[in-house]
Protein backbone atom coordinates (compact mmCIF):
# COMPACT_ATOMS: atom_id res chain seq x y z
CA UNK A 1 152.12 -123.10 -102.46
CA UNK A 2 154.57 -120.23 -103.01
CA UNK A 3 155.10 -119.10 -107.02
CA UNK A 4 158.87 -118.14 -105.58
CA UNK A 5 161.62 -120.09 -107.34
CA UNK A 6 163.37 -122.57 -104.41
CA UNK A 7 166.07 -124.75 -105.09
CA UNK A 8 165.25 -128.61 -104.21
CA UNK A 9 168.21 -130.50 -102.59
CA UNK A 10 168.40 -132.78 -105.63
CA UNK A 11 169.80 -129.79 -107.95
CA UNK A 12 172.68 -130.33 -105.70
CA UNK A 13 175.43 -131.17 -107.39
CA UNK A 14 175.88 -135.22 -107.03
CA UNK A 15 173.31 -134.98 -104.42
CA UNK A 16 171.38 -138.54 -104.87
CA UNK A 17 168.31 -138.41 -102.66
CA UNK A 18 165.05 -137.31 -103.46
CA UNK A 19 162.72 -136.34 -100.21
CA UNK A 20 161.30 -140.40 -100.51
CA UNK A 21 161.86 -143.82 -101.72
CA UNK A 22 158.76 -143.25 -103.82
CA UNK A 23 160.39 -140.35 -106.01
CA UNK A 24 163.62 -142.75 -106.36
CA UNK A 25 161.73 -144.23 -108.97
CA UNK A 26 160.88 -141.45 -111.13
CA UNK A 27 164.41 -139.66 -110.40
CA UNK A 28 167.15 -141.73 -112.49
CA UNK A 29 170.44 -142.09 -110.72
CA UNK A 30 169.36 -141.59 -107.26
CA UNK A 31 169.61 -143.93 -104.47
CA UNK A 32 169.86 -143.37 -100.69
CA UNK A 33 170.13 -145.19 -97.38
CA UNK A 34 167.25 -146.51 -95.38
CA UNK A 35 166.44 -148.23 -92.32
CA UNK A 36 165.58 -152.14 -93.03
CA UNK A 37 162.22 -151.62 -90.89
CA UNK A 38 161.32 -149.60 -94.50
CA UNK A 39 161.49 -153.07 -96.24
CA UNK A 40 158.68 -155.69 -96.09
CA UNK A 41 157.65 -158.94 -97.83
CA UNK A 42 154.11 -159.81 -99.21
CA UNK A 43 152.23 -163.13 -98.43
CA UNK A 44 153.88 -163.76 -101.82
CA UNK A 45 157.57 -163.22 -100.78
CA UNK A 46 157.63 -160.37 -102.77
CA UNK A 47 159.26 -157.26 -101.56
CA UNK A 48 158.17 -154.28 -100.96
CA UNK A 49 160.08 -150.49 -99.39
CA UNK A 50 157.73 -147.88 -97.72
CA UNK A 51 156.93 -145.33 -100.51
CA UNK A 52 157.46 -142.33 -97.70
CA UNK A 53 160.62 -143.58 -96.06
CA UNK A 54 163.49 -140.84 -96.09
CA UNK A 55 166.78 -141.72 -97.91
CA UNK A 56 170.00 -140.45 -96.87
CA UNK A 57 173.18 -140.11 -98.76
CA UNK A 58 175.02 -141.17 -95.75
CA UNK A 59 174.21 -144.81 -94.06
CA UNK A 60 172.48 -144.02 -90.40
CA UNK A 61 173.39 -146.99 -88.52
CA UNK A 62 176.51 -148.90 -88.66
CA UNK A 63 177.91 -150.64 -91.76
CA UNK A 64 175.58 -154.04 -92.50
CA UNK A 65 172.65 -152.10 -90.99
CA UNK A 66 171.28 -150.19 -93.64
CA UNK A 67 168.99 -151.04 -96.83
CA UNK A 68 170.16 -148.93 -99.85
CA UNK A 69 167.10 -147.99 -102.15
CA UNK A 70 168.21 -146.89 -105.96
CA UNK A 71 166.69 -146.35 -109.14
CA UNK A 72 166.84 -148.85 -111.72
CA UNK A 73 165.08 -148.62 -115.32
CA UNK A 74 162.39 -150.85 -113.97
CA UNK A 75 161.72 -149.09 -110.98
CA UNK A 76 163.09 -149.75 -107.04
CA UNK A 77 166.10 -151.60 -106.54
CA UNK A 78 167.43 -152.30 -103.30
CA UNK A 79 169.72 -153.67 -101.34
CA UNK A 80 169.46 -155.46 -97.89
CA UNK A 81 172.93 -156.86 -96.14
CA UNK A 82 172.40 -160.34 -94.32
CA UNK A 83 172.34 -158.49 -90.80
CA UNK A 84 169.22 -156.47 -91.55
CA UNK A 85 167.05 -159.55 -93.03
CA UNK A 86 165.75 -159.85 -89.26
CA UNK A 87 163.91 -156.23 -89.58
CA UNK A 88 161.70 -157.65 -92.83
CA UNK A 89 158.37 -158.00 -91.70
CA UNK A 90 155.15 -159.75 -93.11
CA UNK A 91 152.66 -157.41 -94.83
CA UNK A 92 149.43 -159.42 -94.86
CA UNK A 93 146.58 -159.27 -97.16
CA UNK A 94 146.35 -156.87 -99.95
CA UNK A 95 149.01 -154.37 -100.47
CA UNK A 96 148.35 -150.43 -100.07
CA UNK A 97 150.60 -149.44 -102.92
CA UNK A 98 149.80 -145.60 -102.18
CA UNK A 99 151.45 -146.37 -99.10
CA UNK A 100 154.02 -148.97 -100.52
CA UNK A 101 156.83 -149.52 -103.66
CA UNK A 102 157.22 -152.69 -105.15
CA UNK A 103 160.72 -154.03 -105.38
CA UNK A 104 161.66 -154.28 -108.75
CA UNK A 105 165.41 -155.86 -108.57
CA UNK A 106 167.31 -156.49 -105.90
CA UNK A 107 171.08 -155.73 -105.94
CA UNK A 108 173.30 -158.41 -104.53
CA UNK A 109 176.47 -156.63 -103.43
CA UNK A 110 176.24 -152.47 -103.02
CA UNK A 111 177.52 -150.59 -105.94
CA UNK A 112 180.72 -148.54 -106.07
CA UNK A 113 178.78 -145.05 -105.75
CA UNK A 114 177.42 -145.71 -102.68
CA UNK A 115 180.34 -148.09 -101.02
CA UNK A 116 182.10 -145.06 -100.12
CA UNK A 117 179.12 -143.48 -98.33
CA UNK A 118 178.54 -146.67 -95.86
């Protein structure tokens, strides 16, 4: 690694997404848009969003398509419109969480800041 000084996107200003869903976490106030194939469900039921999935600020795929990942003081939220509950697949047996974020809260209807990004 260079000792230069670089800029990271996230000193933009009002720029929300950190390079992954795993640094949402850890970065408060930043969300982003993901594909619903990032989202999965335990043998439990319990969710879980691929810790290496890229957010967006911007929703990729038409509106009700997209999962939007944000930071909440507990860790992950998320939320996943009705038309993307098809993509949620199964993880079986034990959970890799270096390669997976548990879902902390789920949000039930997207909030403002990102409604006019979708």
């Amino acid at each position: 690694m260079s000792s230069r000084k670089q800029a990271r996107a996230m000193d933009l200003p009002d720029f929300p997404c950190p390079p992954s869903v795993g640094e949402i976490a850890t970065h408060a106030g930043s969300w982003g848009w993901i594909n619903p194939v990032n989202v999965s469900q335990d043998e439990r039921g319990f969710l879980w969003v691929k810790r290496d999935a890229t957010p967006s600020p911007v929703a990729r795929e038409p509106k009700g398509r997209q999962a939007l990942a944000a930071w909440a003081e507990e860790g992950v939220t998320l939320h996943v419109p009705r038309k993307a509950y098809e993509h949620i697949q199964l993880l079986r047996g034990e959970v890799d969480e270096v390669a997976w974020v548990p879902v902390a809260s789920v949000m039930p209807e997207i909030p403002g800041y990102a409604s006019a990004e979708q």
